[in-house]
Every structure is written in structure tokens, then in C-alpha cells.
N, C-alpha and C. Protein backbone atom coordinates (compact mmCIF):
# COMPACT_ATOMS: atom_id res chain seq x y z
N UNK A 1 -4.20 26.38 34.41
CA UNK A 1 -2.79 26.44 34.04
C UNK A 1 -2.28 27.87 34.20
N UNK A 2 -0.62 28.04 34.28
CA UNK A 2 -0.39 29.13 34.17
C UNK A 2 -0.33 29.91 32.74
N UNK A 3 0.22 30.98 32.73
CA UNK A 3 1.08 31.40 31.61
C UNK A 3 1.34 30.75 30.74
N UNK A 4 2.90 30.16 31.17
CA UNK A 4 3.34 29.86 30.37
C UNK A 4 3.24 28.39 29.92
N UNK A 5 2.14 27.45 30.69
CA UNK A 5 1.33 26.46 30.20
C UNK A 5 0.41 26.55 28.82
N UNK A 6 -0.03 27.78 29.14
CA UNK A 6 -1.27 28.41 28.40
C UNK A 6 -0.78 28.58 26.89
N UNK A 7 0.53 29.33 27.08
CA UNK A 7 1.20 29.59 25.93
C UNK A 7 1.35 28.70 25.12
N UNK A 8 2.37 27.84 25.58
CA UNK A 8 2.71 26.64 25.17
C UNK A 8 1.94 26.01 24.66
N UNK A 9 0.88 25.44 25.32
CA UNK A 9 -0.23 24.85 25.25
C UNK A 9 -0.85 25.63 23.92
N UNK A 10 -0.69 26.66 23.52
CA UNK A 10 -1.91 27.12 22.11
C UNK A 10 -1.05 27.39 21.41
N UNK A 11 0.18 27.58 21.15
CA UNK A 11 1.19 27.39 20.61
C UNK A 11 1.68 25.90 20.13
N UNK A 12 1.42 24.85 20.76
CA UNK A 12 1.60 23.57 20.22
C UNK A 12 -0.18 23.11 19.32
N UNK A 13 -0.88 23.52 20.01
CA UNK A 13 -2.25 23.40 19.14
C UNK A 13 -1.99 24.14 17.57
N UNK A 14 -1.66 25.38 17.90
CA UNK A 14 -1.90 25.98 16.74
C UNK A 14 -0.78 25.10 15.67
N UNK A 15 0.18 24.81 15.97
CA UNK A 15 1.03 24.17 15.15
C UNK A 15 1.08 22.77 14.65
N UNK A 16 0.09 21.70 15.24
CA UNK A 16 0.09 20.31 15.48
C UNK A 16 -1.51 20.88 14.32
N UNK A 17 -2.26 21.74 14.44
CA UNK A 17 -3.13 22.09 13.48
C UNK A 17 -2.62 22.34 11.91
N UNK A 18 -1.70 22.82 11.93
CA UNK A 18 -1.34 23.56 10.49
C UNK A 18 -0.46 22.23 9.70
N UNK A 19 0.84 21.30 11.00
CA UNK A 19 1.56 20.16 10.47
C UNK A 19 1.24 19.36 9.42
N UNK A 20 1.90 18.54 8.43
CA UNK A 20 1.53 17.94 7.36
C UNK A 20 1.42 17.15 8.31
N UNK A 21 2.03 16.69 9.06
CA UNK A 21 2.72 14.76 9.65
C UNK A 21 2.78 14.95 10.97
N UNK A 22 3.41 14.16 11.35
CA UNK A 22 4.11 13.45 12.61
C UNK A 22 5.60 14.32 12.38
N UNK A 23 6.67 14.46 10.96
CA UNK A 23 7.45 14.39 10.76
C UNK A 23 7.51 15.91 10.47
N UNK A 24 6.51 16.58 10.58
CA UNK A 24 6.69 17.81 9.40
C UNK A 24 8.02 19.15 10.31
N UNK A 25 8.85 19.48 9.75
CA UNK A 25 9.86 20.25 10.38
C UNK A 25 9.41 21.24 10.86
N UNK A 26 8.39 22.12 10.48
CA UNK A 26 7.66 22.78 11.38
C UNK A 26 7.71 23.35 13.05
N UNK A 27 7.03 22.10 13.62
CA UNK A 27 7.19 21.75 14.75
C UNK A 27 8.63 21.86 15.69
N UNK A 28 9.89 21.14 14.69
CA UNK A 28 11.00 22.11 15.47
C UNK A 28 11.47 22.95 15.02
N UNK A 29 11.33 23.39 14.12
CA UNK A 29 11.62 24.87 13.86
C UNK A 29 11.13 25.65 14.77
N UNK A 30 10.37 25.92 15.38
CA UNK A 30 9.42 26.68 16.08
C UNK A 30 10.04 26.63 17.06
N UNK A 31 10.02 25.41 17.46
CA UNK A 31 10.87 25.31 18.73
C UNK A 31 12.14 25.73 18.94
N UNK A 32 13.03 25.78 17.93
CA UNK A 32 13.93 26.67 17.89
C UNK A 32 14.14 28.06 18.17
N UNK A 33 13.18 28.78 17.63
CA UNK A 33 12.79 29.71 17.72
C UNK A 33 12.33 30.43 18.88
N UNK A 34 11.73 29.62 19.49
CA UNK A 34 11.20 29.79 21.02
C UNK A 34 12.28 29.48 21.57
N UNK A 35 13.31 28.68 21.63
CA UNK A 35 14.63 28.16 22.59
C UNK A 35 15.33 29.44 22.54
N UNK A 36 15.36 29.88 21.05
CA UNK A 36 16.50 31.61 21.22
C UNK A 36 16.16 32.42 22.11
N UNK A 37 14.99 32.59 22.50
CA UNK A 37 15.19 33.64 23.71
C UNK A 37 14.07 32.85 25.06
N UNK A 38 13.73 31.73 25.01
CA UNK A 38 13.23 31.33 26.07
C UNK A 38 13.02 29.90 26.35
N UNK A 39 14.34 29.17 27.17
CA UNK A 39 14.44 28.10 27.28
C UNK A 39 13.34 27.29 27.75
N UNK A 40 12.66 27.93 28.86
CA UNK A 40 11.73 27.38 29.77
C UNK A 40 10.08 27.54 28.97
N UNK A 41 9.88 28.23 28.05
CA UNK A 41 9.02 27.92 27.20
C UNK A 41 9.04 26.83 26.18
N UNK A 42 10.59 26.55 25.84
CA UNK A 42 10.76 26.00 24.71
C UNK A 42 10.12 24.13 25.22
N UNK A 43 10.84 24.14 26.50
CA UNK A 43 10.07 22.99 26.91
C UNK A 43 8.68 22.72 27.29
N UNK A 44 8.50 23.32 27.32
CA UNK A 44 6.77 23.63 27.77
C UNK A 44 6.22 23.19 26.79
N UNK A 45 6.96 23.91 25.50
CA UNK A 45 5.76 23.96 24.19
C UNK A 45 6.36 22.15 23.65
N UNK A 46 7.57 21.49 23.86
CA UNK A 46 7.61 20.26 23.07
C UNK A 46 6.97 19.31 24.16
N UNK A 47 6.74 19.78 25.57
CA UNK A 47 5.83 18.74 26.38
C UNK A 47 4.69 19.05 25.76
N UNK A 48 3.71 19.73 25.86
CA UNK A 48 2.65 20.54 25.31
C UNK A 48 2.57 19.79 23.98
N UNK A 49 3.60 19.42 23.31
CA UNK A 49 3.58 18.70 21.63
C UNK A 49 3.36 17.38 22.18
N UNK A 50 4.45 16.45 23.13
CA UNK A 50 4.13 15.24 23.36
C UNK A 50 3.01 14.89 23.92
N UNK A 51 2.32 15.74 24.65
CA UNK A 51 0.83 15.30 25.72
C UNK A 51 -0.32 15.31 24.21
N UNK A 52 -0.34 16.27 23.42
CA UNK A 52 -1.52 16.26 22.67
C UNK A 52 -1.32 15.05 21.81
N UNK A 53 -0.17 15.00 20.93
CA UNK A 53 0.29 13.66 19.99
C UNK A 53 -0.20 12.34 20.91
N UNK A 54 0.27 12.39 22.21
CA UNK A 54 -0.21 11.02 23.08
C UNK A 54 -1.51 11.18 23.30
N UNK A 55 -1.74 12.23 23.29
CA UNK A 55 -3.44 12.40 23.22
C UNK A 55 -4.37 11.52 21.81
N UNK A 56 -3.95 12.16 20.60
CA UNK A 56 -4.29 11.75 19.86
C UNK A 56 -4.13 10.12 19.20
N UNK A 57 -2.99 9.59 19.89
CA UNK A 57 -2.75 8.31 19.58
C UNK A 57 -3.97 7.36 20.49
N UNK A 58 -4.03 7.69 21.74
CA UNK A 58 -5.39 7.16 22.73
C UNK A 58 -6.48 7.44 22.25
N UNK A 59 -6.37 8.37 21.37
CA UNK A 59 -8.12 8.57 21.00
C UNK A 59 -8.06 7.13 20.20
N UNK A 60 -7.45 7.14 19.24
CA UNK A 60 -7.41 6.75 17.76
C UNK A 60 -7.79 5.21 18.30
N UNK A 61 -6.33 4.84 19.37
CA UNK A 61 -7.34 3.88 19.76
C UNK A 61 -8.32 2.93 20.50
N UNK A 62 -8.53 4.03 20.72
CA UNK A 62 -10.39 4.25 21.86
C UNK A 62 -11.38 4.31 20.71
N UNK A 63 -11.04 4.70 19.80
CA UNK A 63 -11.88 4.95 18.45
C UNK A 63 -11.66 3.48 17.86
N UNK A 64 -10.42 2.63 17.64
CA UNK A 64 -10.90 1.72 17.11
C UNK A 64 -11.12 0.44 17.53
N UNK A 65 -11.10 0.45 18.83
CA UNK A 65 -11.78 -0.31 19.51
C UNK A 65 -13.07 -0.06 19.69
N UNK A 66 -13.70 0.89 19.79
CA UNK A 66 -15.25 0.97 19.77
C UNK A 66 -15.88 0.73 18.48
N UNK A 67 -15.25 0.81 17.61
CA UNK A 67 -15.54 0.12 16.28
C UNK A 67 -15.95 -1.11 16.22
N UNK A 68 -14.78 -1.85 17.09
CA UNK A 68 -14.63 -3.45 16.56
C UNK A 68 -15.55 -4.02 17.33
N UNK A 69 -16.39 -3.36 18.35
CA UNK A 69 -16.87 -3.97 19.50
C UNK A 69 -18.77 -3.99 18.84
């Protein structure tokens, strides 16, 4: 990845780490924050949020299907 993949990318980790929820305001706050002075990061980092969340929903259930099996 580049840069500003990279960024994004450990920037949505570090934050999807610390979150209470799914819901926790956090997450756009931040993003806010990142939008004030850099639009093209700001998207990076809420794709970067949707790929890991869709990440984690496929685990969960890949996980509970190997359960039931």
C-alpha cells in the first residue's frame, strides 16, 4: 500500500481498537478531524473503517459456521 493507505489503514485499526460499539462517536469524530485539513485521507480512513468492520462481520461468520459443523 501507499502512504496514505497505510495511514488510514492504522488509523482506522487504532480506533476500531479503542471503540465501545459499532455506534461509538469516536470513529466520526476523527473523521472529522481528518476531513479539516485532508479530504482525501478522510476517505481513505472511513473505507479503511468499512473494509475491517466487513472484515470482522465474515470472520464472525466463518466462525460460526465452523462451530455448527
Amino acid at each position: 500500500m501507499g502512504i496514505l493507505e497505510d495511514l488510514a489503514d492504522g488509523l482506522a485499526r487504532d480506533v476500531l481498537e479503542v471503540a465501545s460499539d459499532e455506534d461509538d462517536p469516536l470513529v466520526m469524530e476523527l473523521a472529522k478531524t481528518i476531513g479539516a485539513t485532508s479530504q482525501t485521507l478522510e476517505e481513505a480512513y472511513l473505507t479503511a473503517i468499512r473494509v475491517r468492520r466487513a472484515e470482522r462481520r465474515a470472520r464472525a461468520l466463518i466462525d460460526r459456521r465452523r462451530a455448527s459443523s
